[in-house]
N, C-alpha and C. Protein backbone atom coordinates (compact mmCIF):
# COMPACT_ATOMS: atom_id res chain seq x y z
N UNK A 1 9.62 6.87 25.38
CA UNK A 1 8.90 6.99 24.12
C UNK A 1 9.45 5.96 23.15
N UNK A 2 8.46 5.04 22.34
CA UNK A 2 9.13 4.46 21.29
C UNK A 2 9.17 5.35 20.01
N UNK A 3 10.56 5.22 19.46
CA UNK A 3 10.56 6.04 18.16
C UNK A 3 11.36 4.91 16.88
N UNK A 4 10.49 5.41 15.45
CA UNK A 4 11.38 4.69 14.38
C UNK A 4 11.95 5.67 13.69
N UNK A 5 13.21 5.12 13.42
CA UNK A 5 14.11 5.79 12.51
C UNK A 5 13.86 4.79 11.70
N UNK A 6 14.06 5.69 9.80
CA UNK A 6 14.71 5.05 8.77
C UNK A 6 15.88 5.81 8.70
N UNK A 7 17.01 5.22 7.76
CA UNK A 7 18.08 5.00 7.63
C UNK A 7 19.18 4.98 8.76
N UNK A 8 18.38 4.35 9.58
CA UNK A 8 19.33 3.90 11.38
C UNK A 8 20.84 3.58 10.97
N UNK A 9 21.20 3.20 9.99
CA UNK A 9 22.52 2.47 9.22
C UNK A 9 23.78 3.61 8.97
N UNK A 10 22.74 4.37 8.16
CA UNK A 10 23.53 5.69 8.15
C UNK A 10 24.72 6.48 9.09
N UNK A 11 25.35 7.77 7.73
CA UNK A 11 26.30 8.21 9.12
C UNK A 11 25.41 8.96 9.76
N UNK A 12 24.06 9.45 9.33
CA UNK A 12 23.74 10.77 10.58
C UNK A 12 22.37 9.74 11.27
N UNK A 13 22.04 8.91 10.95
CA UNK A 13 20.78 7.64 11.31
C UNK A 13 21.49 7.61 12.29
N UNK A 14 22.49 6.54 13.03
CA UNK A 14 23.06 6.17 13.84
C UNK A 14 23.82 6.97 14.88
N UNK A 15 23.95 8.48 14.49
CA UNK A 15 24.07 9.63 15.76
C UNK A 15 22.52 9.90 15.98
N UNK A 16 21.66 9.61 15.44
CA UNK A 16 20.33 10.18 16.26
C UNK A 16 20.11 8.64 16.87
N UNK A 17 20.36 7.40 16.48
CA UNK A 17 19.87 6.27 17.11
C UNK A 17 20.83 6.35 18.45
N UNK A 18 21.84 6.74 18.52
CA UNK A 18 22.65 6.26 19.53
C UNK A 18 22.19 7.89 20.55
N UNK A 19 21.87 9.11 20.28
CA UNK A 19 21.43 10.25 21.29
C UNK A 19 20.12 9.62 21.98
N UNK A 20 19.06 9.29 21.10
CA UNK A 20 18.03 8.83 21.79
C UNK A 20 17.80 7.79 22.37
N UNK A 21 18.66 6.83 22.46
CA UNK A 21 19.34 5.86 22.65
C UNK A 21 19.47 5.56 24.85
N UNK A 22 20.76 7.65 24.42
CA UNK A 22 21.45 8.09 25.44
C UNK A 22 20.15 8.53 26.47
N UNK A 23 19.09 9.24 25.82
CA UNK A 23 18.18 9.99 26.23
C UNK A 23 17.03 8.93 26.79
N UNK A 24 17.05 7.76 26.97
CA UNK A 24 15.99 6.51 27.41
C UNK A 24 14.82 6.32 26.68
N UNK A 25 15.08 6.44 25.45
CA UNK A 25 14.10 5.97 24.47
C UNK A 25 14.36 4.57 23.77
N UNK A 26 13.01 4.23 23.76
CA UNK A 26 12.90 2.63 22.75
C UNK A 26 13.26 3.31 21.50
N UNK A 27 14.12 2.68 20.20
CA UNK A 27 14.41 2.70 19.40
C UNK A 27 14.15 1.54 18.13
N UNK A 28 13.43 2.15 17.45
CA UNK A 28 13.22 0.66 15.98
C UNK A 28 14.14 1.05 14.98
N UNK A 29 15.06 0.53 14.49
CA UNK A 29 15.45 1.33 13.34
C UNK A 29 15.13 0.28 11.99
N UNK A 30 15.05 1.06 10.93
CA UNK A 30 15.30 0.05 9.69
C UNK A 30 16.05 0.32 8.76
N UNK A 31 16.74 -1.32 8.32
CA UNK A 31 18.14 -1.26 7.63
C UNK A 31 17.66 -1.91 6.59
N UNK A 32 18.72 -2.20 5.55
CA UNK A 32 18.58 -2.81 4.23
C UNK A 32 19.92 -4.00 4.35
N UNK A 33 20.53 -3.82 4.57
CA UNK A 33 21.95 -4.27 4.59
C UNK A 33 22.62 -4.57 5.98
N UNK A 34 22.40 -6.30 6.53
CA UNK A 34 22.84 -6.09 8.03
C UNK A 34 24.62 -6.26 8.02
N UNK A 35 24.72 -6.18 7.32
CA UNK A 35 26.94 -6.33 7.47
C UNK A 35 26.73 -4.54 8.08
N UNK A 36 25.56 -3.48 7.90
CA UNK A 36 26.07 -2.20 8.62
C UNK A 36 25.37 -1.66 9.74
N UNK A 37 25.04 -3.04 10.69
CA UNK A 37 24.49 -3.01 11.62
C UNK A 37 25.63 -3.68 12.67
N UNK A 38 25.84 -2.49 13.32
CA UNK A 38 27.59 -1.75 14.09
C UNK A 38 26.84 -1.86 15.71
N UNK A 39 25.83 -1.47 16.14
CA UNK A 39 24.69 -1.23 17.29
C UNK A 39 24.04 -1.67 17.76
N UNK A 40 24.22 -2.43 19.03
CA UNK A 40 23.19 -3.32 19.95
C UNK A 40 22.63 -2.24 20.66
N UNK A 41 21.53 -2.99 21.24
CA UNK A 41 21.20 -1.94 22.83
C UNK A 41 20.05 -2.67 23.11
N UNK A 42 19.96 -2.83 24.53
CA UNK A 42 18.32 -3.18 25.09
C UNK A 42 17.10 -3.08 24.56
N UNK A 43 17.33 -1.39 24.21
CA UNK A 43 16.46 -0.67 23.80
C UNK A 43 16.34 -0.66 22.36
N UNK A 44 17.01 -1.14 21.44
CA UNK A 44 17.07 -0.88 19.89
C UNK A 44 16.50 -2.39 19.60
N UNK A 45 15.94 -1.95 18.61
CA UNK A 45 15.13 -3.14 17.79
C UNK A 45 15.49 -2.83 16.21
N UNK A 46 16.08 -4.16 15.68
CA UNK A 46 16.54 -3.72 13.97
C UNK A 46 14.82 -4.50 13.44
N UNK A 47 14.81 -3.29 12.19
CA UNK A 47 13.91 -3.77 11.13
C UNK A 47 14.18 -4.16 10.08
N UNK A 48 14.00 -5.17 9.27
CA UNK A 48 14.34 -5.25 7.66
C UNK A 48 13.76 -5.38 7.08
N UNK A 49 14.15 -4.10 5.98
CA UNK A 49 13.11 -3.52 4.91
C UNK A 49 13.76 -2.74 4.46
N UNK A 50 13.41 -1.91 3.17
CA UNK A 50 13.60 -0.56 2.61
C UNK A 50 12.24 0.67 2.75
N UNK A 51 12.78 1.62 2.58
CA UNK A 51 12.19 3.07 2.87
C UNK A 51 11.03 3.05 1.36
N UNK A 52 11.49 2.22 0.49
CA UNK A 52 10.86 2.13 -0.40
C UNK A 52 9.59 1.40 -0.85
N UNK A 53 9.53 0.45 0.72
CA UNK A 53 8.79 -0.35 0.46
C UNK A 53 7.23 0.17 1.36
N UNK A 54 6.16 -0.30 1.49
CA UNK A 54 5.55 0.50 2.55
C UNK A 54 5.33 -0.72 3.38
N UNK A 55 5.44 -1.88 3.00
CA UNK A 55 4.99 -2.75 4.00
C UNK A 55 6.28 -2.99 5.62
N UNK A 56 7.23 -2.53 4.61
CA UNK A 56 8.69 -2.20 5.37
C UNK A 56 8.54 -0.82 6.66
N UNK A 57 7.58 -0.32 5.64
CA UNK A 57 7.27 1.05 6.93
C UNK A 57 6.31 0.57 8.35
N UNK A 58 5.53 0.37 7.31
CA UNK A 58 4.16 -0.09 8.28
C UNK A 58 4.96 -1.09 9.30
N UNK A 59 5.81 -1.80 8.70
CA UNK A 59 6.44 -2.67 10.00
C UNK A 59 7.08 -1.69 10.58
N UNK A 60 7.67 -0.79 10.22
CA UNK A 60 8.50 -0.56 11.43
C UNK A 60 7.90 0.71 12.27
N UNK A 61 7.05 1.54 11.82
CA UNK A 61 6.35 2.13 12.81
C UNK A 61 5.14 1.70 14.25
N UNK A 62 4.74 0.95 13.43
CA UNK A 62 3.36 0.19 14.17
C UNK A 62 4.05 0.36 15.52
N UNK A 63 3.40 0.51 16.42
CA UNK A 63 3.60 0.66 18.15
C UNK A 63 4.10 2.15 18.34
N UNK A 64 4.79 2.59 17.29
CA UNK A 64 5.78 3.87 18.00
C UNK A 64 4.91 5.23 17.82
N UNK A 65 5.70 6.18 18.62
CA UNK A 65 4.73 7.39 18.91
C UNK A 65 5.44 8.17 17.73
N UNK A 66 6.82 8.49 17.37
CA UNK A 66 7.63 9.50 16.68
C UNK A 66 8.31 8.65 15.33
N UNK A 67 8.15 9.31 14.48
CA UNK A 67 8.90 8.53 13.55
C UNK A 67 9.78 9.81 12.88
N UNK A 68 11.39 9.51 13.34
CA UNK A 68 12.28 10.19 12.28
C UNK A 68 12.77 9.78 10.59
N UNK A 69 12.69 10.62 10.17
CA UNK A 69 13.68 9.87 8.61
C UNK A 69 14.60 10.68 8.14
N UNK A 70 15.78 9.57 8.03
CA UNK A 70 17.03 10.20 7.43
C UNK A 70 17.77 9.47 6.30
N UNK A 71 16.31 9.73 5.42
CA UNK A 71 16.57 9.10 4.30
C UNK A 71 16.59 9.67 2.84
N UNK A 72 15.38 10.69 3.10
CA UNK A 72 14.65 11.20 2.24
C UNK A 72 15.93 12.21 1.55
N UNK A 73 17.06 13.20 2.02
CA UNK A 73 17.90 13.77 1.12
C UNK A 73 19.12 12.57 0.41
N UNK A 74 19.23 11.25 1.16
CA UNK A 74 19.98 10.53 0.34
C UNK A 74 19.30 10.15 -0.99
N UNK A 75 18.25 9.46 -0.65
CA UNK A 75 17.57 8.76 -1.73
C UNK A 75 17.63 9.74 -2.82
N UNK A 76 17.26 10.70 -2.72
CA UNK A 76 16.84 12.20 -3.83
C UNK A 76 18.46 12.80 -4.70
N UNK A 77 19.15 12.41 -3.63
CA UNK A 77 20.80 12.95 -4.12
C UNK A 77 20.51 11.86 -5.53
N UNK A 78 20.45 10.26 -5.01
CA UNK A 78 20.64 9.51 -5.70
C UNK A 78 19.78 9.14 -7.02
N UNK A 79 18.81 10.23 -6.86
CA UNK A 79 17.13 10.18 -8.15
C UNK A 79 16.59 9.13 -7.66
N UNK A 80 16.56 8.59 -6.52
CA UNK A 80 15.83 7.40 -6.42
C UNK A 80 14.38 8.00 -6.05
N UNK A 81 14.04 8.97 -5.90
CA UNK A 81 12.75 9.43 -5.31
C UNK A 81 12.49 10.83 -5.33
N UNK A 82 11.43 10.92 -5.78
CA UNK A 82 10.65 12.72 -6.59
C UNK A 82 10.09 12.70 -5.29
N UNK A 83 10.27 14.58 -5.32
CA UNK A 83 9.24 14.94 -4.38
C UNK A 83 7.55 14.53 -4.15
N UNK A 84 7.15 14.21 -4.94
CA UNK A 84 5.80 13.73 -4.95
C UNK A 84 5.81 12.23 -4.08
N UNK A 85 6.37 11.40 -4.19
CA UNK A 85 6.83 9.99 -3.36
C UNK A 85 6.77 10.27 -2.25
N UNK A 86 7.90 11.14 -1.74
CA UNK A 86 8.27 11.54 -0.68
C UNK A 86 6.49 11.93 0.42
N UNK A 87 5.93 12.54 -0.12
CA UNK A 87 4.47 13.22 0.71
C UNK A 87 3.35 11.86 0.70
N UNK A 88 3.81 11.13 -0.62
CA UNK A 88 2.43 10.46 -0.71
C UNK A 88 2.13 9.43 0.86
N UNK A 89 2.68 8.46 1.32
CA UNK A 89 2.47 7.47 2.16
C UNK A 89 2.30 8.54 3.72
N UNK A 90 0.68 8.26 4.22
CA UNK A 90 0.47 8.69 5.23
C UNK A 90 0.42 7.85 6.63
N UNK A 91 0.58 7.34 7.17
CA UNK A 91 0.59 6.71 8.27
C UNK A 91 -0.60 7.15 9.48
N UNK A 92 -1.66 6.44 9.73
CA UNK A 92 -1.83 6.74 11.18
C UNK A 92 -1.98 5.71 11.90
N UNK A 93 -2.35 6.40 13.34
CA UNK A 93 -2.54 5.59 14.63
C UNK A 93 -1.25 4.72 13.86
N UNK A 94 -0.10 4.92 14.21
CA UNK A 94 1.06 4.29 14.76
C UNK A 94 1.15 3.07 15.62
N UNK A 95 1.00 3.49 17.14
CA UNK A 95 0.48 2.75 18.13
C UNK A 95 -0.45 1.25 18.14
């Protein structure tokens, strides 16, 4: 299965990139900052962009079937993003 993670960079991004990783899945992740890109793999593909952006999304989902995010309680810790943000951007046909 191809899947995108946002915040792949992260401490808990990068235990789900590296399980599914383990588990034989294609992996996209997207980062902001490559000095915290720690993770090669066959299977992993880096994106660059922010969670904030949508053209950043749209890149990094396009092809994939699952999209995780482990972004959405950082950003919010930080006020960077109201619940209303969070629901608005819908995505389909991925693929």
């Amino acid at each position: 299965m191809h899947i995108a993670i946002t915040g792949a960079t992260g401490r808990t991004g990068i235990l789900v990139v590296e399980k599914l990783l383990n588990q034989g899945h294609s992996v996209r992740g997207l980062y902001r900052n490559p000095d915290k890109i720690e993770l090669q793999h066959p299977k992993l593909t880096w994106v660059k962009g922010d969670v904030l952006d949508l053209n950043s999304l749209h890149a990094l989902v396009h092809g994939t079937s699952l999209v995780f995010n482990e972004t959405v309680d950082a950003l919010r810790f930080q006020g960077k993003l109201r619940r209303r943000q969070i629901e608005r951007p819908q995505f389909t046909n991925c693929k």
